[in-house]
N, C-alpha and C. Protein backbone atom coordinates (compact mmCIF):
# COMPACT_ATOMS: atom_id res chain seq x y z
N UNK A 1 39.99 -18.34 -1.68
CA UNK A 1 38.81 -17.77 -2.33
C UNK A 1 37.68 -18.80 -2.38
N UNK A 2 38.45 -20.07 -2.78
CA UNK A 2 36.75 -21.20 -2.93
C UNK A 2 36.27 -21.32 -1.54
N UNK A 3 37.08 -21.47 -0.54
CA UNK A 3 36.67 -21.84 1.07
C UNK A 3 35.87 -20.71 1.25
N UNK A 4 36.40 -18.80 0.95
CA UNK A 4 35.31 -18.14 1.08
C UNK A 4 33.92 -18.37 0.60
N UNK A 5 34.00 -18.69 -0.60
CA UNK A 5 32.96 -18.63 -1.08
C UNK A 5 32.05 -19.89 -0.42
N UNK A 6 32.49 -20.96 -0.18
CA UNK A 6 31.79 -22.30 0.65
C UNK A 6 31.46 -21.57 1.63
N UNK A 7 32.19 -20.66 2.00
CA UNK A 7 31.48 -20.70 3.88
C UNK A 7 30.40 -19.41 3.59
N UNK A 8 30.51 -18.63 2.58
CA UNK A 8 29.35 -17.47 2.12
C UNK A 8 28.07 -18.69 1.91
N UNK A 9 28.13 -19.63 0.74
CA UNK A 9 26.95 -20.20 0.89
C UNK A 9 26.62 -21.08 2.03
N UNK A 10 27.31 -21.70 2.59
CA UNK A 10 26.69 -22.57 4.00
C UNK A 10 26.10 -21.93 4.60
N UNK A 11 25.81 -20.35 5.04
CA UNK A 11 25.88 -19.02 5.52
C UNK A 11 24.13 -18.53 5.19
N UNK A 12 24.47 -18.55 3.95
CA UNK A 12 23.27 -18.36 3.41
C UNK A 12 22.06 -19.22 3.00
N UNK A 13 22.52 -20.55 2.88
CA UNK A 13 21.70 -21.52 2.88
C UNK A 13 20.95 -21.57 4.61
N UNK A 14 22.05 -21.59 5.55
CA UNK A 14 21.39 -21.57 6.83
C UNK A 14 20.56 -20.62 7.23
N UNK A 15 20.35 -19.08 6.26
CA UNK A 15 19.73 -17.89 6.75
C UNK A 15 18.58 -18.68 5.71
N UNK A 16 18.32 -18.69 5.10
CA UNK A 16 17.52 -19.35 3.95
C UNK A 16 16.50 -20.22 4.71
N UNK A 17 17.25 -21.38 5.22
CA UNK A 17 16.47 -22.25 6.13
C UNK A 17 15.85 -21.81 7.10
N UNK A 18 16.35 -20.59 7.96
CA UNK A 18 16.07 -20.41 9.05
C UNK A 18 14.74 -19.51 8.83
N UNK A 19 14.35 -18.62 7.44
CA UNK A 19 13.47 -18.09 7.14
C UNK A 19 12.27 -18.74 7.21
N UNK A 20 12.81 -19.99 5.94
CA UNK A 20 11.28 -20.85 5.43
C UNK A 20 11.01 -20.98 7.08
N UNK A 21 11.52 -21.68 8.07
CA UNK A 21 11.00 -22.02 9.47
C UNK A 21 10.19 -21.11 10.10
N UNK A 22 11.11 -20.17 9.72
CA UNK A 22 10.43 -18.69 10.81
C UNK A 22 8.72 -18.28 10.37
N UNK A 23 8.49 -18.31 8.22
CA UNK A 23 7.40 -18.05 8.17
C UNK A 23 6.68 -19.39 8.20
N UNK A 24 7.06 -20.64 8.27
CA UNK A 24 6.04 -22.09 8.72
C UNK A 24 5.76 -21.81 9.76
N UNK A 25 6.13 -21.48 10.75
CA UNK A 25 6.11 -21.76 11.88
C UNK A 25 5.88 -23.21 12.29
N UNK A 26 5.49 -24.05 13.41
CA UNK A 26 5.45 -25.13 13.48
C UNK A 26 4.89 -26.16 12.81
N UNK A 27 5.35 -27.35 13.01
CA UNK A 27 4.82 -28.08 11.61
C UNK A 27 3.54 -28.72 11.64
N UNK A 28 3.36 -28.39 10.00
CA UNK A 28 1.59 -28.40 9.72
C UNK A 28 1.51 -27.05 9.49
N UNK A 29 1.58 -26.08 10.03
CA UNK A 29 1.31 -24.81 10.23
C UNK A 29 1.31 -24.42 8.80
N UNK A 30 2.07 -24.12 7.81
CA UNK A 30 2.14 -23.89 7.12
C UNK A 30 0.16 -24.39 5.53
N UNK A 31 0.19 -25.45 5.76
CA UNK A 31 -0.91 -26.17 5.29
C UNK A 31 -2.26 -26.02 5.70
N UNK A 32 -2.01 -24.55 6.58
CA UNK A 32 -3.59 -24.52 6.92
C UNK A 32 -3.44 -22.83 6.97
N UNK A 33 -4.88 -22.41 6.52
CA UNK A 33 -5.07 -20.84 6.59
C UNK A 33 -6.23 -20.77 8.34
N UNK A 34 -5.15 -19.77 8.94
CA UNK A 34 -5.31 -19.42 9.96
C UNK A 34 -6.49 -18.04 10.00
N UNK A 35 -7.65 -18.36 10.89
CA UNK A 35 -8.41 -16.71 10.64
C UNK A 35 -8.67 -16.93 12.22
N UNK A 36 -8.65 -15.88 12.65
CA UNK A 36 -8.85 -15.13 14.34
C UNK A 36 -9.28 -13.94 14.60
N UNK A 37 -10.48 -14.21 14.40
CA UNK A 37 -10.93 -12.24 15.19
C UNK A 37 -10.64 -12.83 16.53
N UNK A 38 -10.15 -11.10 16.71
CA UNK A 38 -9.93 -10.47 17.93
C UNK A 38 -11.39 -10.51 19.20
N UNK A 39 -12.79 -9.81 18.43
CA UNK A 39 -13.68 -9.99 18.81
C UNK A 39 -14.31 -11.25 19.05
N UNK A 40 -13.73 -12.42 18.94
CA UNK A 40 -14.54 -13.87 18.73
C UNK A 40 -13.50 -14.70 19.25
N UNK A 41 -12.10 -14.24 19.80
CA UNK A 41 -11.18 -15.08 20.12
C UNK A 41 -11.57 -15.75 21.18
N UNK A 42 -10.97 -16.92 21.85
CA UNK A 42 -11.19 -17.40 22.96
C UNK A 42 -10.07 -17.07 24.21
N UNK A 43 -9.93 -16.09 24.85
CA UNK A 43 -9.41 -15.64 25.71
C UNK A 43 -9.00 -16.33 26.82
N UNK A 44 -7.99 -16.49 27.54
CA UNK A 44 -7.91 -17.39 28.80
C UNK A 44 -6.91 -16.03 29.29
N UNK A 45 -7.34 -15.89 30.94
CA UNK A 45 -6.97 -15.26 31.78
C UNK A 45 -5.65 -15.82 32.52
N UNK A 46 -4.72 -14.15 32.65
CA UNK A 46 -3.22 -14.19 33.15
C UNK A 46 -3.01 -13.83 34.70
N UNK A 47 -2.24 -13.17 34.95
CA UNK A 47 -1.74 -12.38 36.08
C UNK A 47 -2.29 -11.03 35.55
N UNK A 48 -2.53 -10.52 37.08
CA UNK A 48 -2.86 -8.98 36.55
C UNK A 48 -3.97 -8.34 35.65
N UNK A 49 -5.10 -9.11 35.73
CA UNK A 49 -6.16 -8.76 34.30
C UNK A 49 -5.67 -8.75 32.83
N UNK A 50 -4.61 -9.01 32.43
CA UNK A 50 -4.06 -9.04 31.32
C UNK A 50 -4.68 -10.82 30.99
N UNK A 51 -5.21 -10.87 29.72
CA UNK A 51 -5.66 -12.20 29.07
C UNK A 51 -4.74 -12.15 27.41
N UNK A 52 -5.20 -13.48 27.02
CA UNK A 52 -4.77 -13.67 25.56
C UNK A 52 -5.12 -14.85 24.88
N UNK A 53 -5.31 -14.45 23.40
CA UNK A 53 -5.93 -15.79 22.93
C UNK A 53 -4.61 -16.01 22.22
N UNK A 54 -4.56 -17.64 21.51
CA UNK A 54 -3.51 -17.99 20.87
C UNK A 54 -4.25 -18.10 19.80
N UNK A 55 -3.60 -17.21 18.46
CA UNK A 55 -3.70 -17.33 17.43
C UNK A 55 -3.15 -18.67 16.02
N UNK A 56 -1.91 -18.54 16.60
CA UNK A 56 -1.07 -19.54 16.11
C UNK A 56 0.18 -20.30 16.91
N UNK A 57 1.03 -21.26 17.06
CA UNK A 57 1.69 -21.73 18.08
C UNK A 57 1.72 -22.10 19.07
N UNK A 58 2.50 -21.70 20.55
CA UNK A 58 2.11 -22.31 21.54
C UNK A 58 3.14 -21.03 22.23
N UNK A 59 2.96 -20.25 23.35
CA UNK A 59 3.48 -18.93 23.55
C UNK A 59 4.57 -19.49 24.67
N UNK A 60 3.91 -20.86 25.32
CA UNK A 60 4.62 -21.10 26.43
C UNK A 60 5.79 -22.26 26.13
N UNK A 61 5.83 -22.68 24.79
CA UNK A 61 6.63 -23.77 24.12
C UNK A 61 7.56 -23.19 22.94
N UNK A 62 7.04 -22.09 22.21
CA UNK A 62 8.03 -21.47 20.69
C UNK A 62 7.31 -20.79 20.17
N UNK A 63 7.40 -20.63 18.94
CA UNK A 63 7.12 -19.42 18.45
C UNK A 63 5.69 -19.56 18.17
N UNK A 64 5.10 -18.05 18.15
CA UNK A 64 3.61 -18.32 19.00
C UNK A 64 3.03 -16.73 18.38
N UNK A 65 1.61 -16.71 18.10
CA UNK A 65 0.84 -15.11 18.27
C UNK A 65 0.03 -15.53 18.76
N UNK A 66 -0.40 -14.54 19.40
CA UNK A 66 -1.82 -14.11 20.25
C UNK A 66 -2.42 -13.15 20.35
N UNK A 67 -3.59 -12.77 20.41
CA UNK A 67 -4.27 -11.32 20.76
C UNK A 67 -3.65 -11.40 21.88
N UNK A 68 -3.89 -10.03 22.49
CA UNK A 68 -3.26 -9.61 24.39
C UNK A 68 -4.08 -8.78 24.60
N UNK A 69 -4.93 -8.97 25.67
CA UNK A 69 -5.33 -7.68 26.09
C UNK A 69 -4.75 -7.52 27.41
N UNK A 70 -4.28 -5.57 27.18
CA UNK A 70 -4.01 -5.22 28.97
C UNK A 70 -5.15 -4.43 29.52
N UNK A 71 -5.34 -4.65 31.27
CA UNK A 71 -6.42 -3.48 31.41
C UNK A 71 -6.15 -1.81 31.14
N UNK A 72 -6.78 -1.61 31.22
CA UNK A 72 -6.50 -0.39 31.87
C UNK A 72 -5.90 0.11 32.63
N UNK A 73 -4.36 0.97 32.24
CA UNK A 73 -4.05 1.71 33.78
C UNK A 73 -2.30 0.32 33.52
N UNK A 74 -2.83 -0.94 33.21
CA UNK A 74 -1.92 -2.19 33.31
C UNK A 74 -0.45 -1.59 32.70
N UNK A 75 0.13 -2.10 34.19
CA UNK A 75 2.17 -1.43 34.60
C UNK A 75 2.53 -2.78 34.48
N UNK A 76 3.16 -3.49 33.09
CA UNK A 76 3.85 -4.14 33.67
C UNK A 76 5.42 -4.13 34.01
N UNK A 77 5.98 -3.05 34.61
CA UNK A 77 7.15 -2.64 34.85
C UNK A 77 8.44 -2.94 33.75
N UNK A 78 9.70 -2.67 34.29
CA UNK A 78 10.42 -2.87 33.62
C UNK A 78 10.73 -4.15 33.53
N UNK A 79 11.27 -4.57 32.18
CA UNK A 79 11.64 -6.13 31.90
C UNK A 79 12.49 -6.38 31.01
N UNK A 80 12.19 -7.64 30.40
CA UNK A 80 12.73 -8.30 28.78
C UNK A 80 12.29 -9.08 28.57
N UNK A 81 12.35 -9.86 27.61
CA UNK A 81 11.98 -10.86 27.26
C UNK A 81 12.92 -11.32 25.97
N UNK A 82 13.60 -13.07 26.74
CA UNK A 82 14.49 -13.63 25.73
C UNK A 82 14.23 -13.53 24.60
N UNK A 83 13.30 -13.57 23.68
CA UNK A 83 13.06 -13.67 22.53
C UNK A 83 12.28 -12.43 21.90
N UNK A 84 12.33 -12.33 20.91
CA UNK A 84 11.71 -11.48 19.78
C UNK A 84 10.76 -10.93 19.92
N UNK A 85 9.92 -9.76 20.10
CA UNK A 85 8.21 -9.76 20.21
C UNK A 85 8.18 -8.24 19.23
N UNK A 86 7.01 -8.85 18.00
CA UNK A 86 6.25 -7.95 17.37
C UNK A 86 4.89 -7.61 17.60
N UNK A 87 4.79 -6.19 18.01
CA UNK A 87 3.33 -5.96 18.47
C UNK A 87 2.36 -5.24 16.94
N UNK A 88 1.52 -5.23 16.90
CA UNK A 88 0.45 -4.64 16.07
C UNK A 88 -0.61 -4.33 16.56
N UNK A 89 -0.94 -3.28 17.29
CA UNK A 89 -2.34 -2.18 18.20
C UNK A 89 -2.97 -2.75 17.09
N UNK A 90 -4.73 -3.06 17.97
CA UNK A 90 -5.82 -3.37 17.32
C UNK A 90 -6.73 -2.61 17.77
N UNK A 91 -6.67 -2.16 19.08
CA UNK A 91 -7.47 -1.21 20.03
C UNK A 91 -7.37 -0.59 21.07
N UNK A 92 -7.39 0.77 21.72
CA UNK A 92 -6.82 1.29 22.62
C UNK A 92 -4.81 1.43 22.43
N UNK A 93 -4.63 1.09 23.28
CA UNK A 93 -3.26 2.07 23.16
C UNK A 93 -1.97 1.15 23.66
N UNK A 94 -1.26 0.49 23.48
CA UNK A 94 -0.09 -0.47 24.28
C UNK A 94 1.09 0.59 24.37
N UNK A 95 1.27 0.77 25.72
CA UNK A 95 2.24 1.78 26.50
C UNK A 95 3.58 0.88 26.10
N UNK A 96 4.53 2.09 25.82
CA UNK A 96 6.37 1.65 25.50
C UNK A 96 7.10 2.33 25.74
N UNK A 97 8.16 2.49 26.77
CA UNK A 97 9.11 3.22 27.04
C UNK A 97 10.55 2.15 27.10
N UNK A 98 11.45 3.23 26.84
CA UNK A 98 12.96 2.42 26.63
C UNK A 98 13.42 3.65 27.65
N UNK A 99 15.21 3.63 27.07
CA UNK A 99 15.84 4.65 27.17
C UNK A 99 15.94 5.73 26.39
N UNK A 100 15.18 5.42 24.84
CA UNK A 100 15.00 6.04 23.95
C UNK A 100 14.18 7.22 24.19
N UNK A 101 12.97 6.97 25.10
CA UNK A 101 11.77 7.57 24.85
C UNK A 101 10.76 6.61 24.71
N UNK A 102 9.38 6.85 24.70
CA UNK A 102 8.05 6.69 25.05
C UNK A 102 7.78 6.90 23.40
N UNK A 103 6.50 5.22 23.36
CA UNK A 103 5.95 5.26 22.18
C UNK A 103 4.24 4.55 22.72
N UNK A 104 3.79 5.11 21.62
CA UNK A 104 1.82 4.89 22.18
C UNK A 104 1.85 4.19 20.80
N UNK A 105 1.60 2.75 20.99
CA UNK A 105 0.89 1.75 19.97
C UNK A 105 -0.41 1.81 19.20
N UNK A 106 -1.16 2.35 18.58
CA UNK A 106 -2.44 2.51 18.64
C UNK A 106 -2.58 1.74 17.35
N UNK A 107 -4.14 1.17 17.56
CA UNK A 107 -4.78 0.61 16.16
C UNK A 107 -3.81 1.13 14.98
N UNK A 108 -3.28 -0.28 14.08
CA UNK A 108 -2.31 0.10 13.11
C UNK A 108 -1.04 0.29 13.28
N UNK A 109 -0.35 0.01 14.58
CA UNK A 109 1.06 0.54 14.73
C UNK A 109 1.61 -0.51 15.04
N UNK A 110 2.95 -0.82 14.52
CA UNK A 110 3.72 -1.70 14.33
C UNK A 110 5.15 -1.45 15.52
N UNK A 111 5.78 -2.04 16.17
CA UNK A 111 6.78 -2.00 17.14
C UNK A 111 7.42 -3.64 17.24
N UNK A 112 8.33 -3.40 16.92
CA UNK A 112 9.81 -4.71 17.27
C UNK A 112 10.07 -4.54 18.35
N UNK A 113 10.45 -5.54 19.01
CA UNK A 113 10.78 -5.10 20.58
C UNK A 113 12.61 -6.13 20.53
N UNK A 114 13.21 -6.25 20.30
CA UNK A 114 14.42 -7.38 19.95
C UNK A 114 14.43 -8.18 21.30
N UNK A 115 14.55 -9.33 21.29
CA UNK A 115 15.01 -10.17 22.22
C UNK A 115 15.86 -9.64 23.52
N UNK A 116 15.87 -9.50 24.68
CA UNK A 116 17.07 -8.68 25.32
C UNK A 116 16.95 -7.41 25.69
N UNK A 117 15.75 -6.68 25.15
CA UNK A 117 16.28 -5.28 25.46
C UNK A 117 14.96 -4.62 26.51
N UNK A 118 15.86 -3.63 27.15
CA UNK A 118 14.95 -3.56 28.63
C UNK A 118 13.88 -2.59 28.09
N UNK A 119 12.85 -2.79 28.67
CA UNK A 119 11.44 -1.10 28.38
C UNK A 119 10.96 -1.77 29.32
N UNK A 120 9.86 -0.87 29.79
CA UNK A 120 8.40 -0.62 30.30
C UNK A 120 7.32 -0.61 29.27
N UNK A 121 6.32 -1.53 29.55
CA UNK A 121 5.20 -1.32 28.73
C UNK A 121 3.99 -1.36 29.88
N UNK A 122 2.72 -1.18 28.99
CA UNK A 122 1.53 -0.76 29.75
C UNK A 122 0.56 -0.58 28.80
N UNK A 123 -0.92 -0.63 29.61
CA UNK A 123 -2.09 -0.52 28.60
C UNK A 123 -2.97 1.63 28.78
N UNK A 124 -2.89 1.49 28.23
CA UNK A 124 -3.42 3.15 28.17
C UNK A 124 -4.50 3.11 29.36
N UNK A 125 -4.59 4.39 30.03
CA UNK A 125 -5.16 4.47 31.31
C UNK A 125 -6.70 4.58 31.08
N UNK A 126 -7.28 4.97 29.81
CA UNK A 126 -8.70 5.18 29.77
C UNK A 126 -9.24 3.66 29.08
N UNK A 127 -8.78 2.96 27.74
CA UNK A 127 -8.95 2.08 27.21
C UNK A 127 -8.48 0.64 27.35
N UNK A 128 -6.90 0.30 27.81
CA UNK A 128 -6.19 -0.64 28.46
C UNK A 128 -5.48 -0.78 26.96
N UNK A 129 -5.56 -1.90 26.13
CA UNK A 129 -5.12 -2.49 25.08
C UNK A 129 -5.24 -3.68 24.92
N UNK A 130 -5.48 -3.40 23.28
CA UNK A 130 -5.71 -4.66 22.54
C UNK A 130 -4.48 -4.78 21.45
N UNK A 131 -3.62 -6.34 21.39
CA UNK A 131 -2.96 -6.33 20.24
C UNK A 131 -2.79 -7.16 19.61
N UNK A 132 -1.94 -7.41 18.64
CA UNK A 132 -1.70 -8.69 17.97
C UNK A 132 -0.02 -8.78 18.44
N UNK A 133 0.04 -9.88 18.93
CA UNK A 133 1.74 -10.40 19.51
C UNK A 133 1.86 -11.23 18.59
N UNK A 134 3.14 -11.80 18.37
CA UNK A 134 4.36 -12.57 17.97
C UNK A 134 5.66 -12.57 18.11
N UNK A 135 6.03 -13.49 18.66
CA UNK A 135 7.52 -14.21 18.97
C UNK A 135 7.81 -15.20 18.43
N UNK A 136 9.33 -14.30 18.63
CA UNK A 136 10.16 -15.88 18.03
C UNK A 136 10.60 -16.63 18.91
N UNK A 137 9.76 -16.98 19.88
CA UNK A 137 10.11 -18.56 20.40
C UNK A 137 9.29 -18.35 21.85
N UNK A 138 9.17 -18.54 23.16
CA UNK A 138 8.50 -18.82 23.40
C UNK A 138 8.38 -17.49 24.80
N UNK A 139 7.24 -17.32 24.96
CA UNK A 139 6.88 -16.08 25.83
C UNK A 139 7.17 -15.75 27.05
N UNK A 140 8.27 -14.85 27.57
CA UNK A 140 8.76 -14.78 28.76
C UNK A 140 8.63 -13.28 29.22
N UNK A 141 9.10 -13.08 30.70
CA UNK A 141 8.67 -11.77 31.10
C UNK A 141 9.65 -11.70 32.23
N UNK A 142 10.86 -11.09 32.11
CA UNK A 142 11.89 -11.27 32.94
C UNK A 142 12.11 -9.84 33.45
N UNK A 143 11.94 -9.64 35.23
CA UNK A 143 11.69 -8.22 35.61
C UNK A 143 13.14 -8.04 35.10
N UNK A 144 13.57 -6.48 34.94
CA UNK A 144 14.54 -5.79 35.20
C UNK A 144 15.11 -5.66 36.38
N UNK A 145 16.69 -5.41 36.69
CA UNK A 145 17.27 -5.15 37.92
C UNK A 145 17.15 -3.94 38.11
């Protein structure tokens, strides 16, 4: 019973830790208030007309947000991506399909995407998309077989 209970808190102390990290994000981060319009961001250009500013982190090193914009019409086929990604629509429409079914992101809409799991996404064919990203760790785009 005491060993249970030791290995319940080691358990929980480590989920504990792993939180405070998750909302610091990298260090310093925490000690400074972050503000980013979307409209005023500084954008740097991708593959495919798709751009993005970095809000907080580093997308190509760990955990990271950014505005994203896709164009219009923008397929980026099926994929994954190792790590975590939370989207939040700011404008126009961010295309999502699984096996589940098809979801339209729009200004205000919230979508988890889990580490690992296959969809199709895309930017709406009249407007493209605008969003707010975040991951937990660092930004990848791995086609599907």
């Amino acid at each position: 019973m005491k060993r249970s209970l030791m290995v319940v808190g080691v358990a929980a102390a480590l989920i504990a830790a792993w939180s405070v990290g998750r909302v610091q994000g990298k260090e310093g981060q925490a000690e400074k208030v972050v503000f980013v319009s979307p409209n005023q961001a500084n954008y740097t250009a991708m593959d495919h007309g798709v751009s993005m500013a970095t809000v907080w982190g580093d997308s190509n090193a760990g955990p990271h947000a950014t505005f994203t914009k896709f164009p219009a019409g923008y397929d980026a086929g099926m994929h994954t991506h190792t790590n975590d990604v939370w989207i939040v629509g700011v404008k126009g429409a961010y295309l999502y399909k699984d096996d589940a079914g098809e979801k339209r992101v729009g200004p205000g809409d919230f979508l988890r995407i889990p580490g690992g799991h296959k969809h199709w996404s895309g930017g709406d064919k009249k407007e493209g998309a605008l969003f707010y990203e975040e991951g937990s760790g660092k930004f990848d785009l791995i086609p599907a077989k």
